[in-house]
PDB file of N, CA and C in Angstrom:
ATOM      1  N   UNK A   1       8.648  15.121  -6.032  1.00  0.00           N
ATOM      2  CA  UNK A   1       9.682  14.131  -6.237  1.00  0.00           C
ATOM      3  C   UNK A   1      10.745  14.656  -7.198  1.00  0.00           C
ATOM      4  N   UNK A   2      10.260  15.327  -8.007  1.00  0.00           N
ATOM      5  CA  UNK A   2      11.222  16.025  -9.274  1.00  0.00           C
ATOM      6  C   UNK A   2      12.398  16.713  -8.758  1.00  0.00           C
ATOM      7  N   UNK A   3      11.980  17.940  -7.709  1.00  0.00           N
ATOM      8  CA  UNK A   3      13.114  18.550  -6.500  1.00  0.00           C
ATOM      9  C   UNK A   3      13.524  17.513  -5.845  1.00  0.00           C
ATOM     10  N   UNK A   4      13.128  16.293  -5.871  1.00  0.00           N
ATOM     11  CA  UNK A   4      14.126  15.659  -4.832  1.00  0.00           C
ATOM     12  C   UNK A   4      13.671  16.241  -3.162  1.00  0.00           C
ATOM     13  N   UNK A   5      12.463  16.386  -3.108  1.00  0.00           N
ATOM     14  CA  UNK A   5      12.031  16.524  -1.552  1.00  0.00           C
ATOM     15  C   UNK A   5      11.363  14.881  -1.410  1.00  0.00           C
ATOM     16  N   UNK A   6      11.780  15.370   0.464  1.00  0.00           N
ATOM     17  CA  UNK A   6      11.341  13.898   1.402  1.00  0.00           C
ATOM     18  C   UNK A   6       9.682  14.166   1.390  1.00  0.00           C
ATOM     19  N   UNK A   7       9.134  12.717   1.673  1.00  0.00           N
ATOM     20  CA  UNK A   7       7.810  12.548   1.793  1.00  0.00           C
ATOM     21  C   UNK A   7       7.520  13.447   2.836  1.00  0.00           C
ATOM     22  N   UNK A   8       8.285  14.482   4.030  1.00  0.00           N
ATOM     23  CA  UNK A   8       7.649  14.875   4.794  1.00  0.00           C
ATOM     24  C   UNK A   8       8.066  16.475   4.294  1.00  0.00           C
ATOM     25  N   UNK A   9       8.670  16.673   3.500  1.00  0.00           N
ATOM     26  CA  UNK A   9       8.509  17.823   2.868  1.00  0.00           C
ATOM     27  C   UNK A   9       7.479  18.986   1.969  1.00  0.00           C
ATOM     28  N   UNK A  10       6.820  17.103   1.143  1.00  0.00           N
ATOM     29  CA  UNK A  10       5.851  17.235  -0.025  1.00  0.00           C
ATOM     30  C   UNK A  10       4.588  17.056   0.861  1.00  0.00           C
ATOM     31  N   UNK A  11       4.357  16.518   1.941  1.00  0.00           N
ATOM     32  CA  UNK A  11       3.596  16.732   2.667  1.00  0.00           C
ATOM     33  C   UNK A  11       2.707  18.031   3.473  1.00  0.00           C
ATOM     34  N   UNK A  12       3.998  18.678   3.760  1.00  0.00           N
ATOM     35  CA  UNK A  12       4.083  19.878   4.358  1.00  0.00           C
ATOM     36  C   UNK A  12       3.581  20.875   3.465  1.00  0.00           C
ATOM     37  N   UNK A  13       4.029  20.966   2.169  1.00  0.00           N
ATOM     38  CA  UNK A  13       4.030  21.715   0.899  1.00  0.00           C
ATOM     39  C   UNK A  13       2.350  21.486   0.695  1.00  0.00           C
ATOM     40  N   UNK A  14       2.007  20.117   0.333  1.00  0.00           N
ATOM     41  CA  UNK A  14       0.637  20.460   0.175  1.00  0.00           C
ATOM     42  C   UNK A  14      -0.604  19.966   1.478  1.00  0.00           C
ATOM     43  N   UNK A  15      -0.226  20.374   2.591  1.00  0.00           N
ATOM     44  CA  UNK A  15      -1.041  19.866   3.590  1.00  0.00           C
ATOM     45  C   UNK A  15      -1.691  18.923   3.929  1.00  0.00           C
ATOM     46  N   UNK A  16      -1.076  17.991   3.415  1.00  0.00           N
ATOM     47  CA  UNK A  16      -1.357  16.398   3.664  1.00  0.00           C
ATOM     48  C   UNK A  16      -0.336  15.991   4.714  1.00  0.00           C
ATOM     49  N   UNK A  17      -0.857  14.243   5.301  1.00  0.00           N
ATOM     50  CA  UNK A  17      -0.466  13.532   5.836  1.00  0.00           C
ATOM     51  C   UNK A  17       0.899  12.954   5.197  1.00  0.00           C
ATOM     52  N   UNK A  18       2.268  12.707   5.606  1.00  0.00           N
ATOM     53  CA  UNK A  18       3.355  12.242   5.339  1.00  0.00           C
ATOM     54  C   UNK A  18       2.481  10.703   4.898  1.00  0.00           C
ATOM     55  N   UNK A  19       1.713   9.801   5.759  1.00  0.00           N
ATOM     56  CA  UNK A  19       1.435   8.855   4.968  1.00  0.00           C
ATOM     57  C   UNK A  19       0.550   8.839   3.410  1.00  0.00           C
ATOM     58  N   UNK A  20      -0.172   9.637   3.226  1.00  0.00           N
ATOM     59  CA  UNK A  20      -1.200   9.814   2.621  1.00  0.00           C
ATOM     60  C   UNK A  20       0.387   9.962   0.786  1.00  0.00           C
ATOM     61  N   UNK A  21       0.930  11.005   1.350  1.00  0.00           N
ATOM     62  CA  UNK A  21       1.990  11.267   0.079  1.00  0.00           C
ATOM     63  C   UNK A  21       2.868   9.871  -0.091  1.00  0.00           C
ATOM     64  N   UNK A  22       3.127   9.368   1.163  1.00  0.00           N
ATOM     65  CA  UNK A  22       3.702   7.645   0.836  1.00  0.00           C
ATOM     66  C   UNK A  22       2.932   6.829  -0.002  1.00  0.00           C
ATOM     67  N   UNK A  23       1.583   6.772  -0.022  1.00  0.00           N
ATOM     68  CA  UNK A  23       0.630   5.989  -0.566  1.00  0.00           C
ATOM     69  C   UNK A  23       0.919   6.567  -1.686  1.00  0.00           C
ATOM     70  N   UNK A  24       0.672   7.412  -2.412  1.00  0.00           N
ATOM     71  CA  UNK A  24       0.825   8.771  -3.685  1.00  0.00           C
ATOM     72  C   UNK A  24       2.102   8.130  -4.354  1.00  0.00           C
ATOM     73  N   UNK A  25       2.813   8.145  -3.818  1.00  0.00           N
ATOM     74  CA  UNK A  25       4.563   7.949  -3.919  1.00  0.00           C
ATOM     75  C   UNK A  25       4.666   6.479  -4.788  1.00  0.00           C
ATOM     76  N   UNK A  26       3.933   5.445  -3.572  1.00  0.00           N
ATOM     77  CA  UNK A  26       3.950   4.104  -3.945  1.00  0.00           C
ATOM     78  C   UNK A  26       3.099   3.644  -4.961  1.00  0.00           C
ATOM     79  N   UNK A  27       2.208   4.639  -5.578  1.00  0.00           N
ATOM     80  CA  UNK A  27       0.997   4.388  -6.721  1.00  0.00           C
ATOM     81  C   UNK A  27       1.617   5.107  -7.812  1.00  0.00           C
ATOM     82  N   UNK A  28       2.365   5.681  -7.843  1.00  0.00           N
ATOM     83  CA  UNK A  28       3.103   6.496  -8.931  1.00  0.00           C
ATOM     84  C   UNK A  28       4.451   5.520  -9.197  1.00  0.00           C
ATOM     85  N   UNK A  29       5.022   4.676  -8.041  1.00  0.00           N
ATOM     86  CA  UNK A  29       6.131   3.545  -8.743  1.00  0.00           C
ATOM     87  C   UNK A  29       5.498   2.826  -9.456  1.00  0.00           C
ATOM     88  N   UNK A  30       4.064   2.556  -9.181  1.00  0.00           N
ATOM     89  CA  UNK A  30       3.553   1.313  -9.557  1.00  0.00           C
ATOM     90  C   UNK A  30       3.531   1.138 -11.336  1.00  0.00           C
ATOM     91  N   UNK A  31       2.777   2.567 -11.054  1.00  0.00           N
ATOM     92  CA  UNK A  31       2.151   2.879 -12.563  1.00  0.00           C
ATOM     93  C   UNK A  31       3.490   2.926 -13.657  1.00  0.00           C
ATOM     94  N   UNK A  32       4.113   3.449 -12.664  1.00  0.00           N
ATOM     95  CA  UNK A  32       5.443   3.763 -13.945  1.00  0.00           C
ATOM     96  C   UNK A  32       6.235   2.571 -14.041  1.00  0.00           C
ATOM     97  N   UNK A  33       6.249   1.297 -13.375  1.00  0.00           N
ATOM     98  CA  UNK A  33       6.788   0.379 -13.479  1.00  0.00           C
ATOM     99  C   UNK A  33       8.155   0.729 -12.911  1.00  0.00           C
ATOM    100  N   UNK A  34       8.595   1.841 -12.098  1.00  0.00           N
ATOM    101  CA  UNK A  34       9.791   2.032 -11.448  1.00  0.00           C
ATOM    102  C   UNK A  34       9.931   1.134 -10.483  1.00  0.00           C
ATOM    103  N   UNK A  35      11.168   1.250  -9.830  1.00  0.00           N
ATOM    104  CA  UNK A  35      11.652   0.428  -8.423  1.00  0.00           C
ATOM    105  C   UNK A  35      12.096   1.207  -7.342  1.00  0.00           C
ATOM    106  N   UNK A  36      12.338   2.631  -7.450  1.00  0.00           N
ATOM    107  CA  UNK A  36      12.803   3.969  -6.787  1.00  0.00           C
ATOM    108  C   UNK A  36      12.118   5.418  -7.580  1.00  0.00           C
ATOM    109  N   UNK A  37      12.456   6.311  -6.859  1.00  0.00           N
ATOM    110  CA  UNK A  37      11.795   7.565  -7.007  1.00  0.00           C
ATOM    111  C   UNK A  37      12.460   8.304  -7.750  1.00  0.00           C
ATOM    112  N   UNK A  38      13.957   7.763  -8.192  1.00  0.00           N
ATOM    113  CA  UNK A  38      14.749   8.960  -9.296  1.00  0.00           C
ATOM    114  C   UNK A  38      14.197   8.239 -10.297  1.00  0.00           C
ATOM    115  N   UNK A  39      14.330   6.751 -10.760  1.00  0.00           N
ATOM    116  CA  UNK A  39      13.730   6.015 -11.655  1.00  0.00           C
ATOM    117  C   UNK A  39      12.458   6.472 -12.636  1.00  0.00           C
ATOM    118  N   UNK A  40      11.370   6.577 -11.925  1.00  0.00           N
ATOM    119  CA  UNK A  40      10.176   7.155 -11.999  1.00  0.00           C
ATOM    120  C   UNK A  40      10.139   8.708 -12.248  1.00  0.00           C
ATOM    121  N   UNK A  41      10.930   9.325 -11.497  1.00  0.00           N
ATOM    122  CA  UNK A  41      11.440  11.274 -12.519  1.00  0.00           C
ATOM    123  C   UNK A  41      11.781  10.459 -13.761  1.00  0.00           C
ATOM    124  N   UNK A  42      12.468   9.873 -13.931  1.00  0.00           N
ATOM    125  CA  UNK A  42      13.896   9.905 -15.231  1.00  0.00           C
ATOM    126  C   UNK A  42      12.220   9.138 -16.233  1.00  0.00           C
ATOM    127  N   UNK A  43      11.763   8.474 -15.829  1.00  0.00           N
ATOM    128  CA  UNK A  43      10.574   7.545 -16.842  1.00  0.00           C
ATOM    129  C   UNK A  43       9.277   8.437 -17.144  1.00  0.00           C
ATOM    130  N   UNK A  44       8.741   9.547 -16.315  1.00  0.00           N
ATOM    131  CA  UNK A  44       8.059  10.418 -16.308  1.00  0.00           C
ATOM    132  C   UNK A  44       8.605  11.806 -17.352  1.00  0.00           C
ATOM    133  N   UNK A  45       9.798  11.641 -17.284  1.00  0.00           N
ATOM    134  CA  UNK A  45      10.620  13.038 -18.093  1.00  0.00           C
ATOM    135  C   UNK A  45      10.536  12.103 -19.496  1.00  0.00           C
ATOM    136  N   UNK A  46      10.974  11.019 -19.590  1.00  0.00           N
ATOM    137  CA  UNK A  46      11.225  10.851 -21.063  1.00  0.00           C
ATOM    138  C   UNK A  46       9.430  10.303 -21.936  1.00  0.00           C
ATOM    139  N   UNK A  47       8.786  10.093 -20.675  1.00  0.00           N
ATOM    140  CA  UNK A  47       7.581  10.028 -21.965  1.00  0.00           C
ATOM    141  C   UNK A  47       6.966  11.361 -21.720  1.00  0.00           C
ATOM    142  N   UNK A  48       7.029  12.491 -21.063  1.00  0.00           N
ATOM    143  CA  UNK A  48       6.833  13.416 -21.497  1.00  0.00           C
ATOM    144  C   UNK A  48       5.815  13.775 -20.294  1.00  0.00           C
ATOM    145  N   UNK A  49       5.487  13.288 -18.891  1.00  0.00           N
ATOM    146  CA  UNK A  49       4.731  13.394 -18.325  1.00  0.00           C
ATOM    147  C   UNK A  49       4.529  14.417 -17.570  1.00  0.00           C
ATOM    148  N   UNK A  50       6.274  15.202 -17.670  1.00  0.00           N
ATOM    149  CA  UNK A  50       6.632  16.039 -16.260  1.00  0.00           C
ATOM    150  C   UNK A  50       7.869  16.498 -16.708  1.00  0.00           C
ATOM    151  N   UNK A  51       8.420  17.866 -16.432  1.00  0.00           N
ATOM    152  CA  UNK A  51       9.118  18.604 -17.216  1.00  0.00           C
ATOM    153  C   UNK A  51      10.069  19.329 -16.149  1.00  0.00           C
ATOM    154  N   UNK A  52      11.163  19.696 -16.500  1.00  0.00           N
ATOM    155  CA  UNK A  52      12.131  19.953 -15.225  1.00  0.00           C
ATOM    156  C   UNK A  52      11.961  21.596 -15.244  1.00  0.00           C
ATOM    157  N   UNK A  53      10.878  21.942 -15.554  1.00  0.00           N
ATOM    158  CA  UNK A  53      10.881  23.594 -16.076  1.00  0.00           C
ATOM    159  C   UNK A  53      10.487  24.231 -14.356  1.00  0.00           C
TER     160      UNK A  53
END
């Protein structure tokens, strides 16, 4: 999500199901209390979860 790849990208990347990374996707808004997927980078970068390195 950090690159900004589609669910059928990150899929591909780690040999999963496009749904399986949707589910992933939608449990990671949850947790972070986001509403979108840049949201959740930008809330993940500032508590320190995930790093643009």
């Amino acid at each position: 999500m950090v690159k900004g790849y589609l669910n059928k990208q990150i899929a591909a990347k780690l040999g999963i199901s496009e749904q399986t990374i949707k589910n992933h996707v939608t449990s990671i808004l949850r947790k972070l209390n986001a509403n979108a997927r840049t949201e959740a980078v930008v809330i993940a970068i500032k508590q320190g979860l995930i790093s643009l390195d």
